[in-house]
Protein backbone atom coordinates (compact mmCIF):
# COMPACT_ATOMS: atom_id res chain seq x y z
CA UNK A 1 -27.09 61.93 -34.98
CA UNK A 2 -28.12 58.21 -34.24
CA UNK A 3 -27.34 56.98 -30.85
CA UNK A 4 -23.87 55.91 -30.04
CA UNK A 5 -22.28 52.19 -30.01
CA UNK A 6 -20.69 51.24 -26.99
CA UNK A 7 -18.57 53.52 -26.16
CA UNK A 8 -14.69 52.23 -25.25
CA UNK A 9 -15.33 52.94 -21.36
CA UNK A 10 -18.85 51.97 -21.30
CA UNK A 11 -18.13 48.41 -21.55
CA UNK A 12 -18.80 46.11 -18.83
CA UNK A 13 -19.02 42.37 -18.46
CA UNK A 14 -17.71 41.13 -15.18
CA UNK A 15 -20.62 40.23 -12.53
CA UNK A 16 -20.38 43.09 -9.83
CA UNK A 17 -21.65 40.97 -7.25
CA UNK A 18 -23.21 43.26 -5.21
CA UNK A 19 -23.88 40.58 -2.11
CA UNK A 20 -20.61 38.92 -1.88
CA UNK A 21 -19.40 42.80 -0.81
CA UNK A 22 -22.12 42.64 2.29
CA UNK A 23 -19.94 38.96 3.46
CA UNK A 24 -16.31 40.19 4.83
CA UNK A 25 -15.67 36.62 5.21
CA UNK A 26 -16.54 35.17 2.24
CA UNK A 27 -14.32 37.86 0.42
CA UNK A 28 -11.00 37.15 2.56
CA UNK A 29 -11.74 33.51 0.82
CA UNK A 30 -11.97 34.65 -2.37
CA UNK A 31 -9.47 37.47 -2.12
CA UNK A 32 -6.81 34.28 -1.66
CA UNK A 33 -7.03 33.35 -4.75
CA UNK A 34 -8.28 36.48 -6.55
CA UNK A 35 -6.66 38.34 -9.46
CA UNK A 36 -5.33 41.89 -8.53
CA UNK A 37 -5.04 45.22 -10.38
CA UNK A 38 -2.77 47.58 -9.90
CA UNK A 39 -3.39 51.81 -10.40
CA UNK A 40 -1.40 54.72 -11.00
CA UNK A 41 -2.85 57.82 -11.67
CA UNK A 42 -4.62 57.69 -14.56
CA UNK A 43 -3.04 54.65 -15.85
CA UNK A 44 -3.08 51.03 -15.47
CA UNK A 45 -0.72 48.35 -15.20
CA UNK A 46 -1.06 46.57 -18.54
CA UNK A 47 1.46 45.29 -21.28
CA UNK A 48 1.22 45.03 -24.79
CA UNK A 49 -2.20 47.08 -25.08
CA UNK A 50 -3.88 44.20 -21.85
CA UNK A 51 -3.79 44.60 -18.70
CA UNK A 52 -1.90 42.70 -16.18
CA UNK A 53 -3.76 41.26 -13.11
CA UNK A 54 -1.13 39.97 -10.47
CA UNK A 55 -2.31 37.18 -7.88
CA UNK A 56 0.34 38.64 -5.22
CA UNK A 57 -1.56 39.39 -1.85
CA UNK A 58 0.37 42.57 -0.02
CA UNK A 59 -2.25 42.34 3.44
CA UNK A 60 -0.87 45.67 4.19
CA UNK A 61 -2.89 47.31 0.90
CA UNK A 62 -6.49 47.76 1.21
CA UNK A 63 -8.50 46.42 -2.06
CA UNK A 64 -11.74 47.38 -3.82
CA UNK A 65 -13.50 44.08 -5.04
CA UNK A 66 -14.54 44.44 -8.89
CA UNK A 67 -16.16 41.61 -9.43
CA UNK A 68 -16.23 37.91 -11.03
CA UNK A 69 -15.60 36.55 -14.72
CA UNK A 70 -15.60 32.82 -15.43
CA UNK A 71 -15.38 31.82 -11.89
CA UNK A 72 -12.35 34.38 -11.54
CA UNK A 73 -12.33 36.99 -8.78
CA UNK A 74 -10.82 40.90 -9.27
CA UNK A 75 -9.92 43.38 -7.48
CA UNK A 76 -7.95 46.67 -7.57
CA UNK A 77 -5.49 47.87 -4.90
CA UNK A 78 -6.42 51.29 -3.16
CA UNK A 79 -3.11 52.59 -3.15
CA UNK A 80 -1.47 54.27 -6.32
CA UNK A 81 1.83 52.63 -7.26
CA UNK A 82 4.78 54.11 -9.27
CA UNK A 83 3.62 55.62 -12.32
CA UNK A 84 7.15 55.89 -13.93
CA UNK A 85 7.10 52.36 -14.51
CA UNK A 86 7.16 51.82 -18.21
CA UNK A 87 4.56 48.98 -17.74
CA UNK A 88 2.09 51.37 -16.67
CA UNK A 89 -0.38 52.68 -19.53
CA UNK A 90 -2.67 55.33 -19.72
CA UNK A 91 -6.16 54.50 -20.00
CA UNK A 92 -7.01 57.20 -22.20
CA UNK A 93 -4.68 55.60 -24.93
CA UNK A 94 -5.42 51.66 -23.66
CA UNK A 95 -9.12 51.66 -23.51
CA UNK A 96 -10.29 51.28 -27.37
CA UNK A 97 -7.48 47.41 -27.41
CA UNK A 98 -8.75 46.51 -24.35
CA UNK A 99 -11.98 43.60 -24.08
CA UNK A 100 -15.02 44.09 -22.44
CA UNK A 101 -14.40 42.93 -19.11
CA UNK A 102 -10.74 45.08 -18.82
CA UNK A 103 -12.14 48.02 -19.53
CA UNK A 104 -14.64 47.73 -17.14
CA UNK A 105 -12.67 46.38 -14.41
CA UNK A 106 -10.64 49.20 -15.15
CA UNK A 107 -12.76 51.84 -15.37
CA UNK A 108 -14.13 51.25 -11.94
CA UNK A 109 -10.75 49.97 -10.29
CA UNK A 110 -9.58 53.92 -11.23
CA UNK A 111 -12.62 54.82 -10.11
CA UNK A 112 -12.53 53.28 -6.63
CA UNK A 113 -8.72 54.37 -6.07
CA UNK A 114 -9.12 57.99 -6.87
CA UNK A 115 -11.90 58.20 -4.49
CA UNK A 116 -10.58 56.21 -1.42
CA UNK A 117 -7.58 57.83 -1.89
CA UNK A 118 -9.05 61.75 -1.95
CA UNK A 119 -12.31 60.33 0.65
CA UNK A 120 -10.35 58.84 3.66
CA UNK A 121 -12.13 61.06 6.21
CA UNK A 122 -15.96 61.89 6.90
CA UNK A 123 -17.50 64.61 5.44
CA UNK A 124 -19.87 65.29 8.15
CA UNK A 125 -17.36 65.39 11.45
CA UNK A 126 -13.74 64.95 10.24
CA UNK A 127 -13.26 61.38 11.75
CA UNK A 128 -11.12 58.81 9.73
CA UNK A 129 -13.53 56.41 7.96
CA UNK A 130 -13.15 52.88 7.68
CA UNK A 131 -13.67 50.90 4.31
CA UNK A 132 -16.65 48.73 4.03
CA UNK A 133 -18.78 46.66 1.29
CA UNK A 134 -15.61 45.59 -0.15
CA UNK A 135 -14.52 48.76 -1.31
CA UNK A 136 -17.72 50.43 -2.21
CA UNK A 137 -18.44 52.24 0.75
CA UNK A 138 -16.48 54.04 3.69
CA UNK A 139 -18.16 53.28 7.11
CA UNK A 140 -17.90 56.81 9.80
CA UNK A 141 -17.90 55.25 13.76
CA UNK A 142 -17.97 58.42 15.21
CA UNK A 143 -21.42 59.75 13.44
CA UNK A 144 -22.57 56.12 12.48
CA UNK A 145 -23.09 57.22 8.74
CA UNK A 146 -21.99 55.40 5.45
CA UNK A 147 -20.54 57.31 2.29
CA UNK A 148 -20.28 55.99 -0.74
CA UNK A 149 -18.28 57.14 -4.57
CA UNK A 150 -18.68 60.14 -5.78
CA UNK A 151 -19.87 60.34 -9.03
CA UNK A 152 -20.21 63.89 -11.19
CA UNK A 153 -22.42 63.82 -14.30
CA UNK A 154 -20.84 65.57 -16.88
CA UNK A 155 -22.81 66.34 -20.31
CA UNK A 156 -20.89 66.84 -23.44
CA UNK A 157 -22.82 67.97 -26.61
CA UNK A 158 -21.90 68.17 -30.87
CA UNK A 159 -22.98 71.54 -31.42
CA UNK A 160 -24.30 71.26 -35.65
CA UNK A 161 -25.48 74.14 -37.45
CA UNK A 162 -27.57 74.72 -40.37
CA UNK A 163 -24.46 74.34 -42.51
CA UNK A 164 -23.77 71.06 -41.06
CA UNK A 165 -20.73 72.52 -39.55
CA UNK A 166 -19.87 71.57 -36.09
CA UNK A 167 -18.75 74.10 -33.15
CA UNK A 168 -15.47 73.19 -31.54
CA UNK A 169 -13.63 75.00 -28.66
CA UNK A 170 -10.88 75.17 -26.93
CA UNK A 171 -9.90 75.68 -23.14
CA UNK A 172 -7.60 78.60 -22.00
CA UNK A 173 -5.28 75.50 -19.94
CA UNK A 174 -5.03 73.38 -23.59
CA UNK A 175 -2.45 73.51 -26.15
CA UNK A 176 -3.24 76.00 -28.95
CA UNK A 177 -4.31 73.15 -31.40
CA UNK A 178 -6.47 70.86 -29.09
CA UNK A 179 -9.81 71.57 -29.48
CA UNK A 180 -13.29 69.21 -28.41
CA UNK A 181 -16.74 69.82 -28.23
CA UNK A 182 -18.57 71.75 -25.43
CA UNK A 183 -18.81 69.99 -22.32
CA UNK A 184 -19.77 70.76 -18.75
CA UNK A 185 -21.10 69.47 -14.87
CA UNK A 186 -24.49 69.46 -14.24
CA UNK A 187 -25.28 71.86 -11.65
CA UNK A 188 -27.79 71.16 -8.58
CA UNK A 189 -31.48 70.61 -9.39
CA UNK A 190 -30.45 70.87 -13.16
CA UNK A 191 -31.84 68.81 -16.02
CA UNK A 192 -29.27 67.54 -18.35
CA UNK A 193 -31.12 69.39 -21.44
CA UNK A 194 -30.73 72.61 -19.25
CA UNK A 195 -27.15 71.80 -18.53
CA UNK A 196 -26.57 71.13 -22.30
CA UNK A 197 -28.52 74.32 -23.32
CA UNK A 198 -26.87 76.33 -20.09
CA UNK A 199 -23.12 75.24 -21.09
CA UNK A 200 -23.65 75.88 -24.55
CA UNK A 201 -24.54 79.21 -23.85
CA UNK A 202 -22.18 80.46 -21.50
CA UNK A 203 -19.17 79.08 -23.25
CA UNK A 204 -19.95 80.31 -26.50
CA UNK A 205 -23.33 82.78 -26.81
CA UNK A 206 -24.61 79.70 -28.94
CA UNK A 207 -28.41 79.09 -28.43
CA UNK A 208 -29.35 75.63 -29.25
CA UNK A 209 -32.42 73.25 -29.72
CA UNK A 210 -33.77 69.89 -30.59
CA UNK A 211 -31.35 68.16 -27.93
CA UNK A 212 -30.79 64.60 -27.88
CA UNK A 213 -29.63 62.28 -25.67
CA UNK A 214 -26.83 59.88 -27.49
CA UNK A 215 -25.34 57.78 -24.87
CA UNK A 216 -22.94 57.90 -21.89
CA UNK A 217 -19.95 56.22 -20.39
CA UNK A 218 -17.79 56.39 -17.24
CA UNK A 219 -15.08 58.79 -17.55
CA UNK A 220 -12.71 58.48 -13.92
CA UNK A 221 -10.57 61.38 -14.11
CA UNK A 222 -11.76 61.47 -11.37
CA UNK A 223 -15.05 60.66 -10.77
CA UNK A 224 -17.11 61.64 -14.02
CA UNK A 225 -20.33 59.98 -15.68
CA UNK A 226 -20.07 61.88 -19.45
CA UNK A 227 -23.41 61.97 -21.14
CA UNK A 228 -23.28 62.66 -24.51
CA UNK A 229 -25.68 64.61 -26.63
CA UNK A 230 -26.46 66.13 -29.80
CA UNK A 231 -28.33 69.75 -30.61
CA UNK A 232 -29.41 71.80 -33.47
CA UNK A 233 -27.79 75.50 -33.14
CA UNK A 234 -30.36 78.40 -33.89
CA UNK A 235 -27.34 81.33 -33.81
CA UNK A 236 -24.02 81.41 -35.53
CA UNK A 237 -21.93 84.14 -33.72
CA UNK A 238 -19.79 82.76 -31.42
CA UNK A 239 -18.30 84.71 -28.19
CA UNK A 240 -16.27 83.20 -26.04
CA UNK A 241 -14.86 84.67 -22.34
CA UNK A 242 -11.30 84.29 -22.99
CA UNK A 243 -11.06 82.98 -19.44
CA UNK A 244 -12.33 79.58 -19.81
CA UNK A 245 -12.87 79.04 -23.17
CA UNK A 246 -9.96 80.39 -25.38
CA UNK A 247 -11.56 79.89 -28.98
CA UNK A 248 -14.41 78.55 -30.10
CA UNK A 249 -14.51 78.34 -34.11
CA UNK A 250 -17.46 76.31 -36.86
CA UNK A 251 -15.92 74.03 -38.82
CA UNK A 252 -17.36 71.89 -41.97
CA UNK A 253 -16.01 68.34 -42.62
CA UNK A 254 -13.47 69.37 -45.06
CA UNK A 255 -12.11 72.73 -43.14
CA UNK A 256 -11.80 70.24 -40.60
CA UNK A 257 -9.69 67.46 -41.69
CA UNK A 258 -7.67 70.60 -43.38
CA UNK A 259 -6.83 71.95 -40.07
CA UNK A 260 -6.11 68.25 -38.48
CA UNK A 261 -3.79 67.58 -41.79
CA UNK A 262 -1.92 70.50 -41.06
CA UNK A 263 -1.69 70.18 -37.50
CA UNK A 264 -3.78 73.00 -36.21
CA UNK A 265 -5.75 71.04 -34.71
CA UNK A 266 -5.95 67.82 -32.74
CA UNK A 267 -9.37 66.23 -31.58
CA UNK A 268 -9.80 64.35 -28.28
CA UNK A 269 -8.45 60.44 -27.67
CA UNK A 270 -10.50 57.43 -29.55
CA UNK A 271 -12.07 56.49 -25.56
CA UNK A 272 -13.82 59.83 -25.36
CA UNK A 273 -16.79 60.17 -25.77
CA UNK A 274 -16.15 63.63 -27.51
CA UNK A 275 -14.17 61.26 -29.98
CA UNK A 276 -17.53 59.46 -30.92
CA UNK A 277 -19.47 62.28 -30.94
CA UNK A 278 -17.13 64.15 -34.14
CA UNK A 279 -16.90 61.30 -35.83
CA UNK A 280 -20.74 60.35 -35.85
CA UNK A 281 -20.86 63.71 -37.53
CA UNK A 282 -17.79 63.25 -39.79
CA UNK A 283 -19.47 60.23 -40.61
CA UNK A 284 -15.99 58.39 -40.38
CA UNK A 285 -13.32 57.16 -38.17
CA UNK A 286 -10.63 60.17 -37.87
CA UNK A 287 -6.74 58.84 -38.48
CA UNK A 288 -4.67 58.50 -35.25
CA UNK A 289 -2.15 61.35 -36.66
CA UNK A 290 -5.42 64.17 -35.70
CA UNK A 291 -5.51 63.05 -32.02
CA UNK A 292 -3.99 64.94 -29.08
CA UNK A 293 -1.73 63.81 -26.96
């Protein structure tokens, strides 16, 4: 497989603005007149496929500073509001309408809020942290140390075998028809092509070579970096634990788009990266009728 176009959450255009974080004062000025994002989990305030950026200031709500655009200032509350609201959309479904600079703001405003909101206290003695950088790091004044976002690198790999049919599985916790490629965290003092080849593996008794690296994209549900790859399979029987992985099953183009047709399968939402990945080897965009929901 070639390498991947940007990928719908791996756009990013705003200017992050790393030093106006380090000047409190300077970002009460431009929070005044900044433009605000609101979270819920997993979605985004946003109407007809855009999102919505409110200039209301609530000084009782922390913020996160994104960053600036055309002399514009954003930022993203650190508080999750209502997520019944109907203007509320899920990024999963929003990301592939929205621009450039929304889905990046967006991708780190959920980002930022799933973390503050799960990170309040210090890992090291237990003592409430204060937020600091302008929402990029939590500051502990009872140890004097500084914590910052977690992020967990995730690889995800299209299995292909000599018969240029791709491996798919599918997790004990998902529907019966939704099915994705193998994925997995990277594990301490791992490589990624060990991860890939380790994941692989223990999902599926696959063994695997010629791995390469396709591309990557942020992924904050909550706090994932997916890294996408490709691999040649060297074995065909698949086993599967039954525990995590449910089914695991080979599938050429055509059995494929049979099984979507008909509903026994869906594939994964047009902003994964697992998305990308099946349709680099299907060599084709996928209809919106063979996605999951």
């Amino acid at each position: 497989m070639k390498p991947l176009a940007p990928l719908p959450l791996g756009r990013f255009q705003a200017n992050r603005n790393a030093a106006l974080r380090l000047n409190a004062t300077e970002l009460e000025i431009v929070r005044a007149s900044g433009k605000f994002l609101q979270c819920a989990p997993g979605s985004l305030h946003a109407v007809n496929d855009s999102l919505t950026f409110t200039s209301d200031v609530y000084p009782e709500i922390d913020v996160a500073y994104l960053g600036e655009s055309d002399g514009e200032h954003f930022f993203a509350y650190l508080e999750f509001f209502d997520p019944d609201s109907t203007q509320f959309q899920n990024i999963r479904s929003l990301a592939p309408m929205l621009s450039d600079l929304e889905v990046g703001l967006a991708a780190s405003a959920l980002a930022l809020v799933n973390w503050h909101t799960t990170h309040k206290h210090c890992p090291r003695c237990g003592a409430f942290t204060e937020i600091t950088q302008g929402g990029w790091s939590r500051w502990c004044e009872a140890d004097s140390t500084e914590h910052y976002p977690r992020t967990d690198p995730v690889i995800i790999v299209g299995v292909i075998d000599a018969d240029d049919r791709i491996l798919l599985a599918r997790q004990a916790v998902w529907k019966e028809t939704d099915y994705s490629i193998v994925a997995g965290f990277v594990e301490a003092g791992e490589t990624l092509e060990s991860a890939v080849a380790r994941e692989v593996k223990e999902e599926t008794s696959i063994e695997i070579q010629d791995i390469s690296y396709l591309g990557n994209q942020p992924w904050p549900f909550p706090a994932s970096l997916m890294l996408g790859f490709s691999a040649r399979a060297t074995s065909k029987d698949i086993v599967v634990d039954g525990t995590e992985i449910a089914e695991a099953h080979w599938f050429t183009k055509v059995e494929l788009a049979d099984a979507c047709e008909n509903g026994r399968v869906r594939i994964p939402a047009k902003s994964s990266i697992a998305r990308k990945i099946i349709e680099a080897w299907y060599e084709s965009e996928m209809p919106d009728s063979w996605t999951r929901t």
